[in-house]
Protein backbone atom coordinates (compact mmCIF):
# COMPACT_ATOMS: atom_id res chain seq x y z
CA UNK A 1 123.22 -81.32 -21.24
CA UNK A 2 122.55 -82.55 -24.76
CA UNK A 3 123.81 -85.50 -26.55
CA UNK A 4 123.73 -86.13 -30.24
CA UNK A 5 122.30 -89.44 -30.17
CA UNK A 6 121.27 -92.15 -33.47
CA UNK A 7 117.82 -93.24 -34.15
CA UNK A 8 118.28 -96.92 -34.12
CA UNK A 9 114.20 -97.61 -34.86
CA UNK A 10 111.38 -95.96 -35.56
CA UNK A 11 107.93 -98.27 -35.01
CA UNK A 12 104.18 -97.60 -35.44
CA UNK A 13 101.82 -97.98 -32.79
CA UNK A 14 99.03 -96.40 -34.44
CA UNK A 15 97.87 -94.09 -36.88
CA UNK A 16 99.02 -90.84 -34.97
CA UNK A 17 101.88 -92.19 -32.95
CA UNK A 18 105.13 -94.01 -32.98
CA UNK A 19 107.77 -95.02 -31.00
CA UNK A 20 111.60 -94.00 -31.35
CA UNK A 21 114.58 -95.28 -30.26
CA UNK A 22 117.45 -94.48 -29.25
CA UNK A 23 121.12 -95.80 -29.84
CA UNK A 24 123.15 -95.17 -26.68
CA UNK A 25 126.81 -95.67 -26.80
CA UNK A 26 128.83 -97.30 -23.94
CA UNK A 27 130.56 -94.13 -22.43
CA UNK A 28 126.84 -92.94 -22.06
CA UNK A 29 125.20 -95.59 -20.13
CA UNK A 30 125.39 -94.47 -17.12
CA UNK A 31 124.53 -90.86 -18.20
CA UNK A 32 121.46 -92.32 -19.75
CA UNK A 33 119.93 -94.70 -17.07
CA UNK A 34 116.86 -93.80 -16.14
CA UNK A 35 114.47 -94.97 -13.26
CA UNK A 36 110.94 -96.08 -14.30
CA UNK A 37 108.91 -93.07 -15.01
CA UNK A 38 111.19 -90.57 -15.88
CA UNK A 39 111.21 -88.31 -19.30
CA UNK A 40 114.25 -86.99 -22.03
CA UNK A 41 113.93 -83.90 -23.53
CA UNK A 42 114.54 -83.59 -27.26
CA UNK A 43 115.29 -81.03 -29.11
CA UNK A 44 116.09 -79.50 -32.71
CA UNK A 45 116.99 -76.10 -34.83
CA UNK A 46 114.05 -75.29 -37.78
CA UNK A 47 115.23 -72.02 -39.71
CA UNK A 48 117.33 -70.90 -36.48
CA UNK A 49 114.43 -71.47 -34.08
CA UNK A 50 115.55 -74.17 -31.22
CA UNK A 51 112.37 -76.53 -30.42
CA UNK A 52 112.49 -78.40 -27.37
CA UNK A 53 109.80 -81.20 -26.42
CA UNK A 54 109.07 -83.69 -23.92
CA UNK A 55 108.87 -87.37 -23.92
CA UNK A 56 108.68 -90.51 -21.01
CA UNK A 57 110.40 -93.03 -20.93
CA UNK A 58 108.39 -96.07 -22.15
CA UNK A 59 110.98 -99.14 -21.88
CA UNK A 60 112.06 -100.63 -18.37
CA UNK A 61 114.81 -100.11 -16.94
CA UNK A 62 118.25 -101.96 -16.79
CA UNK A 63 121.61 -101.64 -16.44
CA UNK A 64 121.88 -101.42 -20.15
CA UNK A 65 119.48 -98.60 -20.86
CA UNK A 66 117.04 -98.67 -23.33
CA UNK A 67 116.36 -95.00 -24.60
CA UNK A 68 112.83 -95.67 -26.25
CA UNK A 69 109.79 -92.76 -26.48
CA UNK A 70 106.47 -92.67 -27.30
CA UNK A 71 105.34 -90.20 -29.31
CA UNK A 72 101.78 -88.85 -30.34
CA UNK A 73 100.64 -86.48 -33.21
CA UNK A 74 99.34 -83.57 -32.12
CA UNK A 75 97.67 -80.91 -33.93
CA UNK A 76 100.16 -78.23 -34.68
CA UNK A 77 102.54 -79.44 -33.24
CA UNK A 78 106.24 -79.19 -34.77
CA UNK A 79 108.58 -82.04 -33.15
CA UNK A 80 105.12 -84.63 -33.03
CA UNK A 81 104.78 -84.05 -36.94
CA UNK A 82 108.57 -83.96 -37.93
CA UNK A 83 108.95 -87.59 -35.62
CA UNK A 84 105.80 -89.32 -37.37
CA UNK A 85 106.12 -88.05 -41.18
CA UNK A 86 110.00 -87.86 -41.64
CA UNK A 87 112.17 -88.92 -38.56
CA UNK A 88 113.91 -91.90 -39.58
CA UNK A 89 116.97 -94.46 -38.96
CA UNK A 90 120.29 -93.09 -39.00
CA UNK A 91 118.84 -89.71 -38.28
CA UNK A 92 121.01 -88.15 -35.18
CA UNK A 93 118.78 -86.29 -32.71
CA UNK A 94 119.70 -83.97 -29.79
CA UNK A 95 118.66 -85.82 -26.30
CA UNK A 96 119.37 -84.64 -22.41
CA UNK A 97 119.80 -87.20 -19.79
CA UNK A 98 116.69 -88.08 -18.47
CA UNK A 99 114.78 -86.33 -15.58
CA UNK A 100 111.48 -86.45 -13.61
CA UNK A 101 110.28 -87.03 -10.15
CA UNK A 102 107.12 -88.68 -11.30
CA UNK A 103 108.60 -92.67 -10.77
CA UNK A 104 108.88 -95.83 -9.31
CA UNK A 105 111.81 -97.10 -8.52
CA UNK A 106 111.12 -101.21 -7.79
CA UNK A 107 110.19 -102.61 -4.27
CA UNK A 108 107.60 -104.96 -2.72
CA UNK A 109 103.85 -103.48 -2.60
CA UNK A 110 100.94 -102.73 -4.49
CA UNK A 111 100.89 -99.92 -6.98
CA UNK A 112 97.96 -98.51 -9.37
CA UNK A 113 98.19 -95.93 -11.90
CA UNK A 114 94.91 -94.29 -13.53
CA UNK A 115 96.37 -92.99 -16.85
CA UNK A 116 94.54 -91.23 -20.27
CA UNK A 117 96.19 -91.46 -23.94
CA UNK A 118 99.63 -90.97 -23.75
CA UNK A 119 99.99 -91.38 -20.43
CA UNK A 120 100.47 -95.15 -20.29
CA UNK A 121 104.10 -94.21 -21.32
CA UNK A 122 106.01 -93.95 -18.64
CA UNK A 123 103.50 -96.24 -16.12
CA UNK A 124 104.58 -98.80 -18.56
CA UNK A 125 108.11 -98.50 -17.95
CA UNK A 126 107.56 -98.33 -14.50
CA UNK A 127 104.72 -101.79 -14.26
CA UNK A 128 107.39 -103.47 -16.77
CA UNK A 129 110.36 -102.67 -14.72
CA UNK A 130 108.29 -103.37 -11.46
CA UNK A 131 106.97 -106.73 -12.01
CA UNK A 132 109.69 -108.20 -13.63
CA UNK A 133 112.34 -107.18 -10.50
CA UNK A 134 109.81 -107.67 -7.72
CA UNK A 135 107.89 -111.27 -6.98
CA UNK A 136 106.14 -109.57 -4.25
CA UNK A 137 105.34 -106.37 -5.85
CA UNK A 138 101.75 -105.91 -7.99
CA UNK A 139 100.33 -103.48 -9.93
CA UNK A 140 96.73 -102.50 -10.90
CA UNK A 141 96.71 -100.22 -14.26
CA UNK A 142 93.26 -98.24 -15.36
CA UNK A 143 93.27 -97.07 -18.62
CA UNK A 144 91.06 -95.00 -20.65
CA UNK A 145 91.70 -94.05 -24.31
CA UNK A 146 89.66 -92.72 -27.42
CA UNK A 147 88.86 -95.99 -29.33
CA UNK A 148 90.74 -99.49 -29.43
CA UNK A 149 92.61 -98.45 -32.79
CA UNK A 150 94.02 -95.34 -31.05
CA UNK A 151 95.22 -97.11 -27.86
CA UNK A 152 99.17 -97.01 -27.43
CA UNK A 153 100.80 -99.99 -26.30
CA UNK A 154 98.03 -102.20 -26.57
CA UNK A 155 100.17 -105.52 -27.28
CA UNK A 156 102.86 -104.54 -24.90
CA UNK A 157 100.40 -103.85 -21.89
CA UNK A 158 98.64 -107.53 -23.36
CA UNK A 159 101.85 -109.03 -23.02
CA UNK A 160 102.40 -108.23 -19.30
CA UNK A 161 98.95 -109.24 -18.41
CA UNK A 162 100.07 -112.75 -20.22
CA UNK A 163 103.48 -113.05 -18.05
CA UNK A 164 102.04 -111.57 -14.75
CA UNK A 165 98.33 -112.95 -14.73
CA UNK A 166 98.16 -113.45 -10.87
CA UNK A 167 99.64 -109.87 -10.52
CA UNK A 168 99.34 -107.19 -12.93
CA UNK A 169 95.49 -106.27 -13.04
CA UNK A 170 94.25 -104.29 -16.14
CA UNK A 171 90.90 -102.71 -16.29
CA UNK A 172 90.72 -100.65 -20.11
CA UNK A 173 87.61 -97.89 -20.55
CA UNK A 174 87.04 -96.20 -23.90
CA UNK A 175 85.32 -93.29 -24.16
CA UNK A 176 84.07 -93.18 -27.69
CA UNK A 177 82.81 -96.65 -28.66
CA UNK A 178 80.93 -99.87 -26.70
CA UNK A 179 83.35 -102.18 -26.06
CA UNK A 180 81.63 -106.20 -26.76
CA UNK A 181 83.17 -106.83 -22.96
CA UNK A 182 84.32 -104.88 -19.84
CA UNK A 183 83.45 -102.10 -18.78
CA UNK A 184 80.96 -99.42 -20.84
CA UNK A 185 81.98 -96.30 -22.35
CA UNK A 186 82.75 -93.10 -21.15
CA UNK A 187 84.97 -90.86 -19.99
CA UNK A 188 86.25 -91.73 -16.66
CA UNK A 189 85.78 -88.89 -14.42
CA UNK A 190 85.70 -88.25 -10.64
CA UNK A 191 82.37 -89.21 -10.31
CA UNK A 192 83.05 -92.80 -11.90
CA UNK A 193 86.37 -93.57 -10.37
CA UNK A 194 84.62 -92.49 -6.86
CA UNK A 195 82.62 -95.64 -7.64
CA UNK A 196 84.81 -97.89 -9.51
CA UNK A 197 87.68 -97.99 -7.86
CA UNK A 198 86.16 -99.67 -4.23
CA UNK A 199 84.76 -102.27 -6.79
CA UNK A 200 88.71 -103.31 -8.29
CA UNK A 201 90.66 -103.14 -5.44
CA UNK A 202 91.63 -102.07 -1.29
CA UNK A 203 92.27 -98.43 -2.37
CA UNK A 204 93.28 -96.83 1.43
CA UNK A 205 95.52 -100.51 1.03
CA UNK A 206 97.70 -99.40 -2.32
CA UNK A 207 101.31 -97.81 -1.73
CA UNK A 208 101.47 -95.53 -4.50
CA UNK A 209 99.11 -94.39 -6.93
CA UNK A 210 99.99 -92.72 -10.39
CA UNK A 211 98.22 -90.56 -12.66
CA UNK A 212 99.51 -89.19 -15.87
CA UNK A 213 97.30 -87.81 -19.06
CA UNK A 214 95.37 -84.87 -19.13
CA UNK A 215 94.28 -82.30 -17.08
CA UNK A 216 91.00 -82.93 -16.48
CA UNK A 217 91.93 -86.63 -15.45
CA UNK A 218 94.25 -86.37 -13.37
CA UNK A 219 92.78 -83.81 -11.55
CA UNK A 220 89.44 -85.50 -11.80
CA UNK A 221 91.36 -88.65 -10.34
CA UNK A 222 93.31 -87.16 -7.62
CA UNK A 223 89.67 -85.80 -6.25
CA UNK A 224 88.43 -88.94 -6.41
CA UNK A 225 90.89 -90.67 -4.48
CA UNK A 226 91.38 -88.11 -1.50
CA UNK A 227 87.28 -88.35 -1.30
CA UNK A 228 88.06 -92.07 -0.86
CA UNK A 229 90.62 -91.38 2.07
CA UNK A 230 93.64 -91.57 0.27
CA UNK A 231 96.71 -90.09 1.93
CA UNK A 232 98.26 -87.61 -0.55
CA UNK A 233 101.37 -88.21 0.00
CA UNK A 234 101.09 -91.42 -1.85
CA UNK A 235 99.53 -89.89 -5.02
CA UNK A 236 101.63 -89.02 -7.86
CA UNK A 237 100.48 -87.46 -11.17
CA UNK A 238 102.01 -85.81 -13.98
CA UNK A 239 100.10 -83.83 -16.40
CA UNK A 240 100.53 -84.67 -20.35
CA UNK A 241 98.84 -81.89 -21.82
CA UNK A 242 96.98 -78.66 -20.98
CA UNK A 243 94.53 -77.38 -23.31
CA UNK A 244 92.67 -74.02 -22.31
CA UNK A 245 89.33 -75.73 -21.68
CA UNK A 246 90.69 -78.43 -19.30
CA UNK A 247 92.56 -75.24 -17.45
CA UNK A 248 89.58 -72.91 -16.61
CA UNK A 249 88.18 -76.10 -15.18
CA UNK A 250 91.09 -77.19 -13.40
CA UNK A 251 90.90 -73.65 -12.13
CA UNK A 252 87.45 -73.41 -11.34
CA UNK A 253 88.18 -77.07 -9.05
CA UNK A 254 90.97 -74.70 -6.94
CA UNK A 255 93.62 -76.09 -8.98
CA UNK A 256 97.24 -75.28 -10.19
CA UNK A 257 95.43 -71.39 -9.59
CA UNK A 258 97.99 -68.81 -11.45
CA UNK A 259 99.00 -65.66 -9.83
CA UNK A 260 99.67 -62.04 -11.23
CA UNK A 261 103.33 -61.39 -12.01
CA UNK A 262 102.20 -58.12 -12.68
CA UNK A 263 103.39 -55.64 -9.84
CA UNK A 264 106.76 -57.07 -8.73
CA UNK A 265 109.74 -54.39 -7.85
CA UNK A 266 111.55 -53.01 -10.84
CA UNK A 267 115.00 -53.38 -11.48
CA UNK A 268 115.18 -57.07 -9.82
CA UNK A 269 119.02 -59.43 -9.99
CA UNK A 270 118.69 -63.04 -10.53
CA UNK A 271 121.70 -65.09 -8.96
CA UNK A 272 121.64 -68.29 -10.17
CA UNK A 273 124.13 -71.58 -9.93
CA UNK A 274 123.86 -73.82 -13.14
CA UNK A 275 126.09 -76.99 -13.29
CA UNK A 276 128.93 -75.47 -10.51
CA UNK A 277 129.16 -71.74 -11.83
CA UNK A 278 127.09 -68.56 -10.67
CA UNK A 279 126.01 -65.46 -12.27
CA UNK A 280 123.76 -62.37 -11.64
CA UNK A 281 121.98 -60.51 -14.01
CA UNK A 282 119.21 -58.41 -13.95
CA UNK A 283 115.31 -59.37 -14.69
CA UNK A 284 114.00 -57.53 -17.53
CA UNK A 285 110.36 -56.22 -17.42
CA UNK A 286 107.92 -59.42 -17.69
CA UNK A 287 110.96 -61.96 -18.24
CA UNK A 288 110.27 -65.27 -16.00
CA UNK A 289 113.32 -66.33 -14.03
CA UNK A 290 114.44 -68.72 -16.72
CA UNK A 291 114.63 -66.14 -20.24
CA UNK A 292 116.94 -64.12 -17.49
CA UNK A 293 118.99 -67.13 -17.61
CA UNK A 294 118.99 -68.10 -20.70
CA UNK A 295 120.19 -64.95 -21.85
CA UNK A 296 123.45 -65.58 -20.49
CA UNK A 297 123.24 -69.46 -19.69
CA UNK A 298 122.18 -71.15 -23.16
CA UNK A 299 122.50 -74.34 -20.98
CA UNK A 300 119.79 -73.47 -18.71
CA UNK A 301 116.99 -76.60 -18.53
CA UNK A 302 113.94 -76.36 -19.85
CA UNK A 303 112.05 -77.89 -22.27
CA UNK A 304 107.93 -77.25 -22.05
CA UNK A 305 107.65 -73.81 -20.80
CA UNK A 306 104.17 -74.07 -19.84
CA UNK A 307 104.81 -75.45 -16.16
CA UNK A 308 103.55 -78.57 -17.01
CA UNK A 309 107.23 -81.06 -17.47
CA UNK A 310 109.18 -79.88 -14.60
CA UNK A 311 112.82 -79.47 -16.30
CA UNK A 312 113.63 -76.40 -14.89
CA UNK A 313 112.91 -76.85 -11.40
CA UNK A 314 115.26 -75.01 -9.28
CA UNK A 315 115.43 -74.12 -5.47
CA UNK A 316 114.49 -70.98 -4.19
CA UNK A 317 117.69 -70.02 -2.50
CA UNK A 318 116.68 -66.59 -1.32
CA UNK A 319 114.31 -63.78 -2.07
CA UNK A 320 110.49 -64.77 -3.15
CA UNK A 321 109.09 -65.26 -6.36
CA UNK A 322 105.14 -65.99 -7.89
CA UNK A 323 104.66 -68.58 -10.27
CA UNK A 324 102.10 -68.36 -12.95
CA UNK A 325 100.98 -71.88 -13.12
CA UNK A 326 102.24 -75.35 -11.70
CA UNK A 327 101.66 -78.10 -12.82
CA UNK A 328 104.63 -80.62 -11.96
CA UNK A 329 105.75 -80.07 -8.54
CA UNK A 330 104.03 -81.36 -5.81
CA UNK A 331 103.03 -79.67 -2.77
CA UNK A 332 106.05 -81.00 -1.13
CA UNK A 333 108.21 -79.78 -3.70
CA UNK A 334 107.02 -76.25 -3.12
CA UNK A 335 106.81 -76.53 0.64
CA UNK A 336 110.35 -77.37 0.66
CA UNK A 337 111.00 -73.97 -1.60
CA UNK A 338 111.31 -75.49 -5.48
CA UNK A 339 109.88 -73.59 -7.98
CA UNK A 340 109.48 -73.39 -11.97
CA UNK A 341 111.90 -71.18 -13.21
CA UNK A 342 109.67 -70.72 -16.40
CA UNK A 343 106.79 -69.61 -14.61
CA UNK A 344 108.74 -67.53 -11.88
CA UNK A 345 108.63 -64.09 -11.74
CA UNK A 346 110.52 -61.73 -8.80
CA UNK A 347 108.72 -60.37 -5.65
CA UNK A 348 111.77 -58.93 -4.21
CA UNK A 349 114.46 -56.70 -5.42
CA UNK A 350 117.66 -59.96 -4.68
CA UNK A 351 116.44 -63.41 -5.81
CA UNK A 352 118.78 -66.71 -5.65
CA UNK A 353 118.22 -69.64 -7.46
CA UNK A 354 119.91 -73.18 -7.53
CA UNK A 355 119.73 -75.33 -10.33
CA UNK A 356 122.21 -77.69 -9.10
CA UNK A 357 119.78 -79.31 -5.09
């Protein structure tokens, strides 16, 4: 559900990104708590077209939420230009209550997240939250971005290294100039982390480990670790952004591998239960599970419909269904019979779906 919420600030982080924030009444905090790592979707009408985008949460949490994004240019792209070059104070924007699996709610341990660009956003809600709630609890963050100047966050990640010295460890790579101290340039792939990581900490010894930012490293990352005997079940990654280069060679690595929709029985009904209240409709030729719904249920979740933010998970009631592409759920997820409604298409002639598990 949407909410028609102020922009109380807008602030500059660098020359292609800013962050935005969010004024949240009182009969919406609890609607609007969020646990560390978790993501809003936004949304707006241009010339009748609805455009939906989405974007982690990058302040910790409380018990008087703090709705704050970060948000990056990128090429092209229609909500990422309209938020740097004209979204302003006073402006009202259309927010859902946030969402994601990919977090951290606060406890003793060690954590470490391995994170590219944009992806420090939500890890930095969740090392924020973490350190500040735990005494016992510490937190390793590896960071690679472009160029100093292009590095979000850099005083508020500076900040926690200055009020957590003996327990928030930051190790920061660029890839496309030397750095006068640290570690040397370049793009940290699975062959580097494979070495670098034995070298900065016990990493069979860390509790959870985090990955967000592109394809290529997170997949490159998640290798890297499981070659270093890490348990999977305590890896957690979401992916930022999916370019077709970065695909073919996720695909190539065995990953996130699409399947043909093509071939499924004709004349398929969808019954799904959104928010309490079920329908069945039929699944036109080529329509993913989700533009069946949304044909009829305009309040349907979604927000990237590329498989990559996870909104419109749903369980897999009955029936069986191929997926084009995944990459949010977790092998866990699936196993357990959750699915991406925008990149489900039917198998069988009856399938169920519930929004609401």
């Amino acid at each position: 559900m949407f909410h028609a919420l102020r922009v109380s600030e807008v602030g500059r982080l660098t020359d292609d990104s800013v962050t935005v924030t969010f004024a949240v009444p009182p009969e919406l905090d609890e609607t609007f708590r969020h646990t560390p790592g978790q993501h809003i979707a936004l949304r707006r009408v241009v010339d009748g077209e609805e455009i939906r985008r989405t974007y982690s949460i990058c302040a910790p949490a409380g018990d008087r939420p703090v709705l704050r994004v970060g948000i990056r240019l990128v090429e092209g792209g229609d909500f990422s230009t309209y938020a740097l070059k004209e979204l302003a104070v006073g402006d009202t924007v259309e927010v859902m209550e946030p969402t994601g699996r990919f977090v951290l709610p606060p406890r003793p341990g060690h954590f470490a997240a391995i994170v590219g660009g944009s992806g420090i956003t939500p890890v930095l809600s969740m090392a924020s939250t973490l350190l500040a709630r735990e005494p016992d609890a510490r937190f390793c963050l590896i960071r690679s971005d472009r160029t100093v100047a292009s590095t979000m966050f850099l005083e508020e990640v500076a900040d926690l290294k200055d009020r957590f010295p003996h327990r928030f460890q930051l190790v920061t790579v660029v890839s496309r100039e030397e750095q006068q101290a640290g570690l040397p340039s370049g793009r940290l792939d699975e062959e580097r982390l494979a070495a670098l990581l034995p070298a900065l900490l016990p990493v069979e010894g860390v509790d959870g480990w985090f990955l967000c930012g592109p394809l290529g490293l997170v997949k490159g990352a998640e290798r890297a670790l499981r070659g270093l005997g890490v348990r999977r079940k305590v890896i957690h990654q979401e992916i930022f952004h999916v370019d077709d280069g970065a695909l073919d060679a996720a695909l190539a690595a065995g990953a996130a591998r699409p399947t043909d929709a093509a071939g499924g029985p004709v004349g398929s009904t969808l019954t799904a239960t959104l928010d309490g209240r079920s329908g069945s409709w039929p699944v036109q030729e080529g329509d993913s599970l989700l533009e069946t719904v949304l044909r009829s249920r305009a309040d349907a979740p979604y927000a990237c419909k590329g498989g990559v933010c996870g909104t419109c998970r749903a369980f897999l009631v009955s029936g069986e269904v191929r997926m084009d592409r995944n990459f949010a759920l977790e092998p866990e997820e699936t196993d357990a019979g959750y699915v991406l409604a925008c990149q489900s298409h039917p198998a069988t002639a009856e399938v169920e779906l519930d929004f609401d598990r």
